[in-house]
PDB file of N, CA and C in Angstrom:
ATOM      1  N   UNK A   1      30.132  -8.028  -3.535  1.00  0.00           N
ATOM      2  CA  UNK A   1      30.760  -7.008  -4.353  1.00  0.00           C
ATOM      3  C   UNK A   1      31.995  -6.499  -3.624  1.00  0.00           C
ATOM      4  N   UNK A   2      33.393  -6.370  -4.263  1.00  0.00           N
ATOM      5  CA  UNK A   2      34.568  -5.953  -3.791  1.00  0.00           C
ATOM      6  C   UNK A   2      34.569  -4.510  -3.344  1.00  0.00           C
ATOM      7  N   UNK A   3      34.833  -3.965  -2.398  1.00  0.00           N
ATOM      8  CA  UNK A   3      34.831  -2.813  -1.856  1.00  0.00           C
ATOM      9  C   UNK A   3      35.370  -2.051  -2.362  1.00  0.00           C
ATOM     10  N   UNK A   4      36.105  -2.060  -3.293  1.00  0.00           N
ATOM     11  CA  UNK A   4      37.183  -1.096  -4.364  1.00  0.00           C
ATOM     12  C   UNK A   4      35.924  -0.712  -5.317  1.00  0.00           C
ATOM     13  N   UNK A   5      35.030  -1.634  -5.922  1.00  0.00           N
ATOM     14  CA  UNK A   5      34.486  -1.186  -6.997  1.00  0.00           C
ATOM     15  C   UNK A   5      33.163  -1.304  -6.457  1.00  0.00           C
ATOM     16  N   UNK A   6      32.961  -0.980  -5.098  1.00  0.00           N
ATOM     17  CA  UNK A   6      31.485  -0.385  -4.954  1.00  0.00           C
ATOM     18  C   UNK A   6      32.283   0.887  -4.446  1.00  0.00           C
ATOM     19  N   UNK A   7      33.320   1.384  -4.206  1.00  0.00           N
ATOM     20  CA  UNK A   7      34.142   2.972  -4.292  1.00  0.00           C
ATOM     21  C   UNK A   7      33.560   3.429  -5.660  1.00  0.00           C
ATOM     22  N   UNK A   8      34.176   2.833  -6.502  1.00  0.00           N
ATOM     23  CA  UNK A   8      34.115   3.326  -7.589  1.00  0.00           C
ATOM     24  C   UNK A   8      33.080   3.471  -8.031  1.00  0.00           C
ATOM     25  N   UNK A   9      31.670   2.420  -8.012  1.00  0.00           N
ATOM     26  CA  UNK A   9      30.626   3.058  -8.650  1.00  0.00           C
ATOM     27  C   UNK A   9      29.761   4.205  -7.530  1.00  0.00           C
ATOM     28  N   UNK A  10      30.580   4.417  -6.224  1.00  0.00           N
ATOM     29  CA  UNK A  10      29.929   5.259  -5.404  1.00  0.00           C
ATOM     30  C   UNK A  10      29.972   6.788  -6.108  1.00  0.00           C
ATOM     31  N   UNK A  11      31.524   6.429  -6.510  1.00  0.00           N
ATOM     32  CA  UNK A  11      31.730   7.813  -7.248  1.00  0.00           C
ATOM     33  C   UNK A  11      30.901   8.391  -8.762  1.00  0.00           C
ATOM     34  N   UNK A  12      30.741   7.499  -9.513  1.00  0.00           N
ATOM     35  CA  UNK A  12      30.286   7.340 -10.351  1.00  0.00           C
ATOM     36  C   UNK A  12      28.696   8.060 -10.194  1.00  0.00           C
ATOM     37  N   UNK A  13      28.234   7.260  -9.128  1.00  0.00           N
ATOM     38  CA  UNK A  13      26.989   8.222  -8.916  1.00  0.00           C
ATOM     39  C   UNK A  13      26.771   9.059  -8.429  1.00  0.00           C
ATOM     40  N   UNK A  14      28.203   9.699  -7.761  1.00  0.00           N
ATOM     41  CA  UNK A  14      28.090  11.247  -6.752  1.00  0.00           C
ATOM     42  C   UNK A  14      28.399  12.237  -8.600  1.00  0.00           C
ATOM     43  N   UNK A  15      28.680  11.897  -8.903  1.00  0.00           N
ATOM     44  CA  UNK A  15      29.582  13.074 -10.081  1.00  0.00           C
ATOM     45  C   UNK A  15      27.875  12.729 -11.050  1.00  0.00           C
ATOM     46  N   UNK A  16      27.433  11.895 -11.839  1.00  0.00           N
ATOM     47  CA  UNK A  16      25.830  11.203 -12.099  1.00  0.00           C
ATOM     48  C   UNK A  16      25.243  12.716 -11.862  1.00  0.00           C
ATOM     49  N   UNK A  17      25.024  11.917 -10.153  1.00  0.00           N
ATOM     50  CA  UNK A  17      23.993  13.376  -9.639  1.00  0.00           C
ATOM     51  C   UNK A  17      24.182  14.403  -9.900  1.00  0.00           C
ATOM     52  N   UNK A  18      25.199  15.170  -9.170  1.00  0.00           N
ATOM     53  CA  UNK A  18      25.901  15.985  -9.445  1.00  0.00           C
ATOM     54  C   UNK A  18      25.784  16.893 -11.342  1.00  0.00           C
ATOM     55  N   UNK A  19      26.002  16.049 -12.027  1.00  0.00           N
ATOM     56  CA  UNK A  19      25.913  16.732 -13.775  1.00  0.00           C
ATOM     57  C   UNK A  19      24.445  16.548 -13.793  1.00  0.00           C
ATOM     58  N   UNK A  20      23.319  15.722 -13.039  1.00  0.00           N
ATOM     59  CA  UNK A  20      21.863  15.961 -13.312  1.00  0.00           C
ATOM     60  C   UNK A  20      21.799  17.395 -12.277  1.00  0.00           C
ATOM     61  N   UNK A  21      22.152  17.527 -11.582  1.00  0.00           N
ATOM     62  CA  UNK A  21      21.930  19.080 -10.704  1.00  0.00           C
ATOM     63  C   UNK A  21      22.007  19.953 -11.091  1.00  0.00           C
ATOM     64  N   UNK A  22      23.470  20.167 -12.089  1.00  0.00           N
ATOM     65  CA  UNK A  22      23.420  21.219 -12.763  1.00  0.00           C
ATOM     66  C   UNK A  22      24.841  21.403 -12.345  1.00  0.00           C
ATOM     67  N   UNK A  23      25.746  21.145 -11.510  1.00  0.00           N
ATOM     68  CA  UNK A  23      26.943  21.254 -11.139  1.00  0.00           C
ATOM     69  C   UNK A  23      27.136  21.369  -9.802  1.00  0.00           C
ATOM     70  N   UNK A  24      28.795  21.443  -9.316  1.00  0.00           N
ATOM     71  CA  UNK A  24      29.415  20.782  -7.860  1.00  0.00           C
ATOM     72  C   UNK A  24      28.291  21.069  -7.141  1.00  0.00           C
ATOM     73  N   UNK A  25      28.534  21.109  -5.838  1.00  0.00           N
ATOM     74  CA  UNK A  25      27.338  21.193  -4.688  1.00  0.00           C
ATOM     75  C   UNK A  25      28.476  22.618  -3.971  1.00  0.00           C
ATOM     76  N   UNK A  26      29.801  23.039  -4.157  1.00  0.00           N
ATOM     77  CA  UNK A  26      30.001  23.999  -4.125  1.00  0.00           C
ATOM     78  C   UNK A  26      29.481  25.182  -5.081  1.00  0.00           C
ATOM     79  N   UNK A  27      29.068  25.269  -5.973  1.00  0.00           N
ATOM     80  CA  UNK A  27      28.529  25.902  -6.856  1.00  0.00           C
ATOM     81  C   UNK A  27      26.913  25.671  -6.202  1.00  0.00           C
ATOM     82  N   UNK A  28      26.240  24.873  -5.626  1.00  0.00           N
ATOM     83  CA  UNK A  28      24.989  24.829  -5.499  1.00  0.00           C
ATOM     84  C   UNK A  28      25.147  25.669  -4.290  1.00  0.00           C
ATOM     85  N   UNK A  29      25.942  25.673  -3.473  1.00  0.00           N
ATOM     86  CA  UNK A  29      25.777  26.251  -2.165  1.00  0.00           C
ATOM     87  C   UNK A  29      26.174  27.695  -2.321  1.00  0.00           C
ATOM     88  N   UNK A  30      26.993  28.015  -3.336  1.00  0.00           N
ATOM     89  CA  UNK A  30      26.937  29.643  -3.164  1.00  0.00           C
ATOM     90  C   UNK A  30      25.737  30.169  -4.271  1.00  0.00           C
ATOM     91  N   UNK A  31      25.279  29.569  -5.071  1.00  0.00           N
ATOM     92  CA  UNK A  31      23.621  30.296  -5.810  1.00  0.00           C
ATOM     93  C   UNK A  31      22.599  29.981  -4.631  1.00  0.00           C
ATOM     94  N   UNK A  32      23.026  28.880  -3.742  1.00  0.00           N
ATOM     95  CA  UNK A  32      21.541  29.248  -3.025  1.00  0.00           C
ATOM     96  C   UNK A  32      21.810  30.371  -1.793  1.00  0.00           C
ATOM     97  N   UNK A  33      23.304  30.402  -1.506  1.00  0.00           N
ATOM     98  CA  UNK A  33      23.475  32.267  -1.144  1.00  0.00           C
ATOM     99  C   UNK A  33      22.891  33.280  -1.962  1.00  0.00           C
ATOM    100  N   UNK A  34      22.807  33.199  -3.002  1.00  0.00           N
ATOM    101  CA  UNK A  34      22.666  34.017  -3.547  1.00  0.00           C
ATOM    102  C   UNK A  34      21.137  34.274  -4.073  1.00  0.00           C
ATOM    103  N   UNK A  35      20.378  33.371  -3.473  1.00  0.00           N
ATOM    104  CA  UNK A  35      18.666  33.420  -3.260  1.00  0.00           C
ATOM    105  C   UNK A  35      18.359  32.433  -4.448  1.00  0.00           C
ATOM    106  N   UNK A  36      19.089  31.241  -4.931  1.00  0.00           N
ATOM    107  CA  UNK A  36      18.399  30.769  -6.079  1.00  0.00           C
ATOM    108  C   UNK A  36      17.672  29.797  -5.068  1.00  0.00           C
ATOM    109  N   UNK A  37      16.023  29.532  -5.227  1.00  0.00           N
ATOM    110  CA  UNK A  37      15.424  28.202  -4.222  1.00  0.00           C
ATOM    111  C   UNK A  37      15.934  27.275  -4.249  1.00  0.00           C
ATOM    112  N   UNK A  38      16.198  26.667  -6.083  1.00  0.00           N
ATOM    113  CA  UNK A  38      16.426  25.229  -6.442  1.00  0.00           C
ATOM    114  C   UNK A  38      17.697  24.766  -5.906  1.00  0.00           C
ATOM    115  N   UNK A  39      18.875  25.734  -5.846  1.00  0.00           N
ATOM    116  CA  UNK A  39      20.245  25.285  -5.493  1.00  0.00           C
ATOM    117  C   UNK A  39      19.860  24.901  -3.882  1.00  0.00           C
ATOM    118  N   UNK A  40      18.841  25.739  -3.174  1.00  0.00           N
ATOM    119  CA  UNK A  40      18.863  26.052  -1.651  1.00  0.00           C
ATOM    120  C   UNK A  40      18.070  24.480  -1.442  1.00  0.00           C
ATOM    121  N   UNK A  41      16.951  23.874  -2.223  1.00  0.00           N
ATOM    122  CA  UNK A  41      16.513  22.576  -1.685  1.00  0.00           C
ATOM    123  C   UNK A  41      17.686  21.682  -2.406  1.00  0.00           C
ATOM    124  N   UNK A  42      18.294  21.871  -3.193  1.00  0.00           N
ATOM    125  CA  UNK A  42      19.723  20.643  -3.515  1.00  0.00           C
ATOM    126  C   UNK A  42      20.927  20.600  -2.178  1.00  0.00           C
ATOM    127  N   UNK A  43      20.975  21.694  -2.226  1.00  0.00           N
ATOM    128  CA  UNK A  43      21.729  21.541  -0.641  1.00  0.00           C
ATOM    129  C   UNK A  43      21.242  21.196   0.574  1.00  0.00           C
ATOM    130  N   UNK A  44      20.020  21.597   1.013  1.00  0.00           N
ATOM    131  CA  UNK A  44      18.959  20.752   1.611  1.00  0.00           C
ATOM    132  C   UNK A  44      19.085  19.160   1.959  1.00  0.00           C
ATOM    133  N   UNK A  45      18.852  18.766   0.204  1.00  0.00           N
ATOM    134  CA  UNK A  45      18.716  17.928  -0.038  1.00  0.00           C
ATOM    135  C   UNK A  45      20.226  16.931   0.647  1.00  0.00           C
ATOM    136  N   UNK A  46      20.876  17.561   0.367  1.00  0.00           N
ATOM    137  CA  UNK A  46      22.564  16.814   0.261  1.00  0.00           C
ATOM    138  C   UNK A  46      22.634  16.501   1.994  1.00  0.00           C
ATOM    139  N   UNK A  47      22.369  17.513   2.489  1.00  0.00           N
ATOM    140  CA  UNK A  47      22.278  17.349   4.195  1.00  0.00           C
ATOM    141  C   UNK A  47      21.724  15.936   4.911  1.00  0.00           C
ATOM    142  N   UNK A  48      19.914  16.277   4.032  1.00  0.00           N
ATOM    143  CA  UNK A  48      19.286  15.036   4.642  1.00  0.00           C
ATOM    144  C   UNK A  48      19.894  14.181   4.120  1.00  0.00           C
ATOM    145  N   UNK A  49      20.823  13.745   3.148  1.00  0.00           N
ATOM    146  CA  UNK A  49      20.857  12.222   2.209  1.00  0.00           C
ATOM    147  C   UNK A  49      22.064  11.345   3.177  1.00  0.00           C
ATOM    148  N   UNK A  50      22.732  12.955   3.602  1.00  0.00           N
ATOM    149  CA  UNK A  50      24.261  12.270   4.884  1.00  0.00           C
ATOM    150  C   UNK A  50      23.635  12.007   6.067  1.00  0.00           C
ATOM    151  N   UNK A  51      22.702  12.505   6.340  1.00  0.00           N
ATOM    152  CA  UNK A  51      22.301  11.946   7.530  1.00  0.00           C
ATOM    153  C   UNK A  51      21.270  10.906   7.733  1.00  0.00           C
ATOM    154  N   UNK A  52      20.374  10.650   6.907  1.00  0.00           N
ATOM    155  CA  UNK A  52      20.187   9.000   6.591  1.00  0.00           C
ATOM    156  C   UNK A  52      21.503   8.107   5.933  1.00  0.00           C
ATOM    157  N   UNK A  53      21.998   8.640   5.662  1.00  0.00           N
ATOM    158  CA  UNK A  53      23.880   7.412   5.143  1.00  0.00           C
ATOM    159  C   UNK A  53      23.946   7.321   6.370  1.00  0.00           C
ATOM    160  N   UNK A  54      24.133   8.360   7.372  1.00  0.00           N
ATOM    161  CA  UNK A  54      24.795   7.810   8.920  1.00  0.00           C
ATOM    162  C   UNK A  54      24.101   7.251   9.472  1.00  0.00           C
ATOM    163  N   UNK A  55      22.806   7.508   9.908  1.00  0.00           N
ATOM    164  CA  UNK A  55      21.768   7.227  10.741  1.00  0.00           C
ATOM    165  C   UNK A  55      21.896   5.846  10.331  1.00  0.00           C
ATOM    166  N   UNK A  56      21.245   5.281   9.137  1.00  0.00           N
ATOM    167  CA  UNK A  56      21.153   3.978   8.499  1.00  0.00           C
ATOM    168  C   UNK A  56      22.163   2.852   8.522  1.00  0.00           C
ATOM    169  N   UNK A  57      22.835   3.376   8.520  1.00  0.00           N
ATOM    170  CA  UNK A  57      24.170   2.127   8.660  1.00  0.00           C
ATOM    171  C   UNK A  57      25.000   2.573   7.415  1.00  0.00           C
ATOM    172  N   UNK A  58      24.538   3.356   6.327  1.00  0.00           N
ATOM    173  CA  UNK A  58      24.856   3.253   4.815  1.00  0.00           C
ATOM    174  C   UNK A  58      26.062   3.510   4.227  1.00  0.00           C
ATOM    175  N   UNK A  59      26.795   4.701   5.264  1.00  0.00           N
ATOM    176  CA  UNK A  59      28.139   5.273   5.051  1.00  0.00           C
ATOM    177  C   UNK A  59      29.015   4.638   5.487  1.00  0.00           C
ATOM    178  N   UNK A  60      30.059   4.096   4.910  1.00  0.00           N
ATOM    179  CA  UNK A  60      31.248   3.461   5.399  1.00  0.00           C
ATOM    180  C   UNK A  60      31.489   3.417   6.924  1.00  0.00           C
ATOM    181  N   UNK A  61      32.331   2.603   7.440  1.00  0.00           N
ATOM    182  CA  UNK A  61      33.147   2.495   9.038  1.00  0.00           C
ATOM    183  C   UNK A  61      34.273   2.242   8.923  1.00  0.00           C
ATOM    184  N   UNK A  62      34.618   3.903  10.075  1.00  0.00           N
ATOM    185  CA  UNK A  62      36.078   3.732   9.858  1.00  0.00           C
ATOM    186  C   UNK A  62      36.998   2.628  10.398  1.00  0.00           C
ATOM    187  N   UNK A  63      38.353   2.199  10.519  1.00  0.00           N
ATOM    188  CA  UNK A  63      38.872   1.430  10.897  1.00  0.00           C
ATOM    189  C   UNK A  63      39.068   1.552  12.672  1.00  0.00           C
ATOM    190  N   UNK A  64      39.246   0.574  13.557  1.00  0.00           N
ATOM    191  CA  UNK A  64      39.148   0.853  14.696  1.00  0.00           C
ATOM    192  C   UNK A  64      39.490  -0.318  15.678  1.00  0.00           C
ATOM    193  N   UNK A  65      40.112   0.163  16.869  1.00  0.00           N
ATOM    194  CA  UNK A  65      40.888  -0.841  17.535  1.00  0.00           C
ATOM    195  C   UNK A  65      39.868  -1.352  18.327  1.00  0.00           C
ATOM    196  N   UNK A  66      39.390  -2.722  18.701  1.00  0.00           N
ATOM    197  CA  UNK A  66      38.593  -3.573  19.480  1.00  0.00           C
ATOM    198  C   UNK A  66      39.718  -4.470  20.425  1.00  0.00           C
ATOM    199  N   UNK A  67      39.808  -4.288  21.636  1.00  0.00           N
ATOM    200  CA  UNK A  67      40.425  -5.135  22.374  1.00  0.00           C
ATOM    201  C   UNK A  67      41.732  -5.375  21.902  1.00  0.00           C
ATOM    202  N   UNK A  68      42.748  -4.242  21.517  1.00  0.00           N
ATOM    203  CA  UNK A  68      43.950  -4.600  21.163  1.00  0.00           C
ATOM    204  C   UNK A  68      43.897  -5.024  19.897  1.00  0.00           C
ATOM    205  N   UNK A  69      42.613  -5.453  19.317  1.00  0.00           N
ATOM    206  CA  UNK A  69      42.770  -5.919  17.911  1.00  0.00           C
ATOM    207  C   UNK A  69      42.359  -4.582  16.637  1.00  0.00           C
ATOM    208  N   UNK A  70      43.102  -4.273  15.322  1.00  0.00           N
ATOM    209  CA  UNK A  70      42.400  -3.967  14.494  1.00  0.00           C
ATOM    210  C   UNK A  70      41.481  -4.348  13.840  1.00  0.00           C
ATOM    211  N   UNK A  71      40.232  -3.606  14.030  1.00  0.00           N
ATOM    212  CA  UNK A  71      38.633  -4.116  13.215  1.00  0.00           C
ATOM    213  C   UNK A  71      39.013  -3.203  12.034  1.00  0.00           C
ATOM    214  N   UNK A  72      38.555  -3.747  10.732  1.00  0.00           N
ATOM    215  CA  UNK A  72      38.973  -3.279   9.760  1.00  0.00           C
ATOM    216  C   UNK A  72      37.674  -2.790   9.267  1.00  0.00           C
ATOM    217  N   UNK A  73      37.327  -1.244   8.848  1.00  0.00           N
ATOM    218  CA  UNK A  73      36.025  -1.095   8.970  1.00  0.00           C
ATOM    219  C   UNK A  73      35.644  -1.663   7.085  1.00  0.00           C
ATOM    220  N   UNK A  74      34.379  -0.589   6.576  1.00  0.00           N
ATOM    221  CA  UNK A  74      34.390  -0.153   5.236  1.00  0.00           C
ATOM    222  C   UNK A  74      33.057   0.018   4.970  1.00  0.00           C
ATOM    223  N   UNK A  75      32.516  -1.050   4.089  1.00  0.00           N
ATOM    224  CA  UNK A  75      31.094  -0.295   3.823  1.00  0.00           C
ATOM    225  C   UNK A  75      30.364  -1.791   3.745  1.00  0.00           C
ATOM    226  N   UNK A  76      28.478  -1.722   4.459  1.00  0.00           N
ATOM    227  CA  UNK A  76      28.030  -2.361   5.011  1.00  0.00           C
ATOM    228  C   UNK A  76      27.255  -2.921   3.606  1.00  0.00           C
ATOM    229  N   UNK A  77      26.548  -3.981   3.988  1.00  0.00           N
ATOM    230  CA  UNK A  77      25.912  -4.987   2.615  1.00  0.00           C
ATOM    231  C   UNK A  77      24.903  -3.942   2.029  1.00  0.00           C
ATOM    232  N   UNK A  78      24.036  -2.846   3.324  1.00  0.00           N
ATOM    233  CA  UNK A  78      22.905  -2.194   3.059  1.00  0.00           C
ATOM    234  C   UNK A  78      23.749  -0.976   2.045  1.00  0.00           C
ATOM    235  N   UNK A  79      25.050  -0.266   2.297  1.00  0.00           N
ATOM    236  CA  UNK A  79      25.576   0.642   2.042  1.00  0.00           C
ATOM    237  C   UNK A  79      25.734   0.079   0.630  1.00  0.00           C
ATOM    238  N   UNK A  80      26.046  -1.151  -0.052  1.00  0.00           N
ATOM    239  CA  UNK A  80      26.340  -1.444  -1.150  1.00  0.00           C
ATOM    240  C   UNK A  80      25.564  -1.498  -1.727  1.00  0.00           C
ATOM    241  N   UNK A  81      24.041  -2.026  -1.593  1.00  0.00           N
ATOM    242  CA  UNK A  81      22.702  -1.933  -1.580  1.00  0.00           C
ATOM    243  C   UNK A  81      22.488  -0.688  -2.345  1.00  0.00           C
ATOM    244  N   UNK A  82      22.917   0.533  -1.534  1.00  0.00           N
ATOM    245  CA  UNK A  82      22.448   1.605  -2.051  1.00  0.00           C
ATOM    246  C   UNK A  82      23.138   2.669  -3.065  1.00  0.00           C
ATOM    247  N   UNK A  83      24.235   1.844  -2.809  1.00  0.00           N
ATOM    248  CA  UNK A  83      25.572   2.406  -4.082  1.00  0.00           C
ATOM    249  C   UNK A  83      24.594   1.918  -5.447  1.00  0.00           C
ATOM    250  N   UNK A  84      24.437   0.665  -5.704  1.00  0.00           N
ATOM    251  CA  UNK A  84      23.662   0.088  -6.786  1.00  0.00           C
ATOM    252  C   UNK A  84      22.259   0.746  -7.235  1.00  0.00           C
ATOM    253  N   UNK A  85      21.248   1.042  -6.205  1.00  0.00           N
ATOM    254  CA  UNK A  85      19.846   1.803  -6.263  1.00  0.00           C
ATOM    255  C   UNK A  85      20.069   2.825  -6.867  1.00  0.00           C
ATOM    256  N   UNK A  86      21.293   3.561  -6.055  1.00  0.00           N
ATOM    257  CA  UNK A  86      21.102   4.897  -6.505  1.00  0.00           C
ATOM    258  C   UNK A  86      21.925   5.503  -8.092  1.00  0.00           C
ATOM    259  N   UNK A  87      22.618   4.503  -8.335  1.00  0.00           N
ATOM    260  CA  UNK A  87      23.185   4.401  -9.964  1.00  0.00           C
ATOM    261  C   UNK A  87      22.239   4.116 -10.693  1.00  0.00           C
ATOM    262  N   UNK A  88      20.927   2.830 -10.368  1.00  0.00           N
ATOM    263  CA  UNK A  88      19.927   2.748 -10.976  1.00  0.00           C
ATOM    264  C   UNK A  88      19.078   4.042 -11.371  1.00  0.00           C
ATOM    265  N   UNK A  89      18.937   4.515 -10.166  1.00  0.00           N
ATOM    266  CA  UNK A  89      17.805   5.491 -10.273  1.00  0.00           C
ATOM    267  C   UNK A  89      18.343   6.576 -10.980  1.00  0.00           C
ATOM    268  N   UNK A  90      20.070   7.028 -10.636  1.00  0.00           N
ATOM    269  CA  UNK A  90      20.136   8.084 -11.323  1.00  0.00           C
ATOM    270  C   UNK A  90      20.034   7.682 -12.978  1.00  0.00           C
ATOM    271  N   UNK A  91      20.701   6.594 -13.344  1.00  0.00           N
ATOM    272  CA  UNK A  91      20.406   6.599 -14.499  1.00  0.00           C
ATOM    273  C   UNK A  91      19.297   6.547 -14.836  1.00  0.00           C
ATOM    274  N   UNK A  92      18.302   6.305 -14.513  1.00  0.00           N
ATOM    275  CA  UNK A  92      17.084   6.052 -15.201  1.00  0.00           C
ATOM    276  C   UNK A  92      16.285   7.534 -14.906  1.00  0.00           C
ATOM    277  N   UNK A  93      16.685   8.303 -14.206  1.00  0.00           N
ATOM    278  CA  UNK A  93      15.953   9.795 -14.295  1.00  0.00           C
ATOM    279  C   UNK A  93      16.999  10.617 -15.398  1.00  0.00           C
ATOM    280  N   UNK A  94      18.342  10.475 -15.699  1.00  0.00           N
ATOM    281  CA  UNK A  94      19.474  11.165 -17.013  1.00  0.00           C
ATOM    282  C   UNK A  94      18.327  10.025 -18.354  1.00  0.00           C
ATOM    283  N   UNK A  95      18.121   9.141 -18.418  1.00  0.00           N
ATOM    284  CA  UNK A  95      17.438   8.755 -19.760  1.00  0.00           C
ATOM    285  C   UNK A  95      16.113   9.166 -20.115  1.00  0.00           C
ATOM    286  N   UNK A  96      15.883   9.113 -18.684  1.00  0.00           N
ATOM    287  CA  UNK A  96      14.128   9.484 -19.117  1.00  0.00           C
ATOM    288  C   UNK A  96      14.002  11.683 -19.240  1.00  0.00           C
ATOM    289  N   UNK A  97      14.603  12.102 -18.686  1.00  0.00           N
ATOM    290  CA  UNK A  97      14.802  13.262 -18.263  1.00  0.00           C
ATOM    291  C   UNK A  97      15.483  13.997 -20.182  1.00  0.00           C
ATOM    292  N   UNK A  98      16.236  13.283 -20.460  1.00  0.00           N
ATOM    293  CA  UNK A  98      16.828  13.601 -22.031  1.00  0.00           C
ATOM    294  C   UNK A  98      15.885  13.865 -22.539  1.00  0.00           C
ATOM    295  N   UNK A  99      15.313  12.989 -23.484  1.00  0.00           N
ATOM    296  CA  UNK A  99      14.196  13.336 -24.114  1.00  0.00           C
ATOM    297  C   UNK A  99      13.313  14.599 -23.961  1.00  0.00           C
ATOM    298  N   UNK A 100      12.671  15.059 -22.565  1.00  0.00           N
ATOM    299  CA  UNK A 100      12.037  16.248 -22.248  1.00  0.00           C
ATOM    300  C   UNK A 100      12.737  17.212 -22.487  1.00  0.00           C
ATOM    301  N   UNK A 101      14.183  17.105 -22.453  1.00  0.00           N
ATOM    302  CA  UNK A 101      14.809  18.518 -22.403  1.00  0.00           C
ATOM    303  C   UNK A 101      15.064  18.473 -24.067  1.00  0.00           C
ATOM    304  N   UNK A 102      15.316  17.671 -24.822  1.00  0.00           N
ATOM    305  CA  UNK A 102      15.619  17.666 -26.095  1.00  0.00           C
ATOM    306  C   UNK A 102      14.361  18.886 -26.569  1.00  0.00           C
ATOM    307  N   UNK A 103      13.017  18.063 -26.450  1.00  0.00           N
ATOM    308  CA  UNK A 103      12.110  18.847 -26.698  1.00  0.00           C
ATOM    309  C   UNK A 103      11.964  20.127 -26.329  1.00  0.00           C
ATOM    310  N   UNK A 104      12.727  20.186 -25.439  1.00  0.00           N
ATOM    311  CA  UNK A 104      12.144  21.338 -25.068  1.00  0.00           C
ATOM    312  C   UNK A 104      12.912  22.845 -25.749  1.00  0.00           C
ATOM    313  N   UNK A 105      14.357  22.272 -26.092  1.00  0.00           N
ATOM    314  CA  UNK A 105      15.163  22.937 -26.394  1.00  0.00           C
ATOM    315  C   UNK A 105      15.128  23.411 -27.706  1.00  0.00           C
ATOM    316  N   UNK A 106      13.575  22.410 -28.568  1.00  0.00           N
ATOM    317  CA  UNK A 106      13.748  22.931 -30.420  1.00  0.00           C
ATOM    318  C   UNK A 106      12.523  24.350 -30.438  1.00  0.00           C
TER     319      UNK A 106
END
């Protein structure tokens, strides 16, 4: 997969999440100032998810000089791996998740 358009569906599933949350993660971080729990484990949440991306290999590498040479970094087979999972999954919790709220809303 071309590294331009595993960007693009990276984004795709940060903004995904993001409209299943309820909105930005700046907006999550000042309601969970403001004592809401759910915003306070989404931000939580956002913490642990960067630090398994780093820990894991998952988050991009930046570009970097090796022996006089430029190593050209970007994002690893596992990192693309999980660009794809996690578009899966979000979509499939926005389809299945519709329905309940439809109902719930008549």
């Amino acid at each position: 997969m071309n590294s331009i358009l595993c960007g693009v569906l990276a984004r795709c599933v940060v903004g995904l999440a993001f409209a299943l949350a309820g909105g930005c993660p700046g907006r999550q971080l000042f309601l969970s100032g403001e004592g809401d729990g759910d915003a306070a484990i989404f931000v939580l949440g956002m913490i642990t998810g960067a630090a398994f991306a780093h820990n894991w290999g998952l988050a991009g590498s930046p570009d970097k000089v090796v022996e006089g040479a430029v190593q050209v970094g970007g994002l690893s087979t596992a990192g693309m791996v999980a660009v794809v999972l996690g578009l899966v999954v979000c979509s499939l919790i926005g389809l299945t998740m519709r329905q309940a709220f439809a109902k719930a809303e008549v």
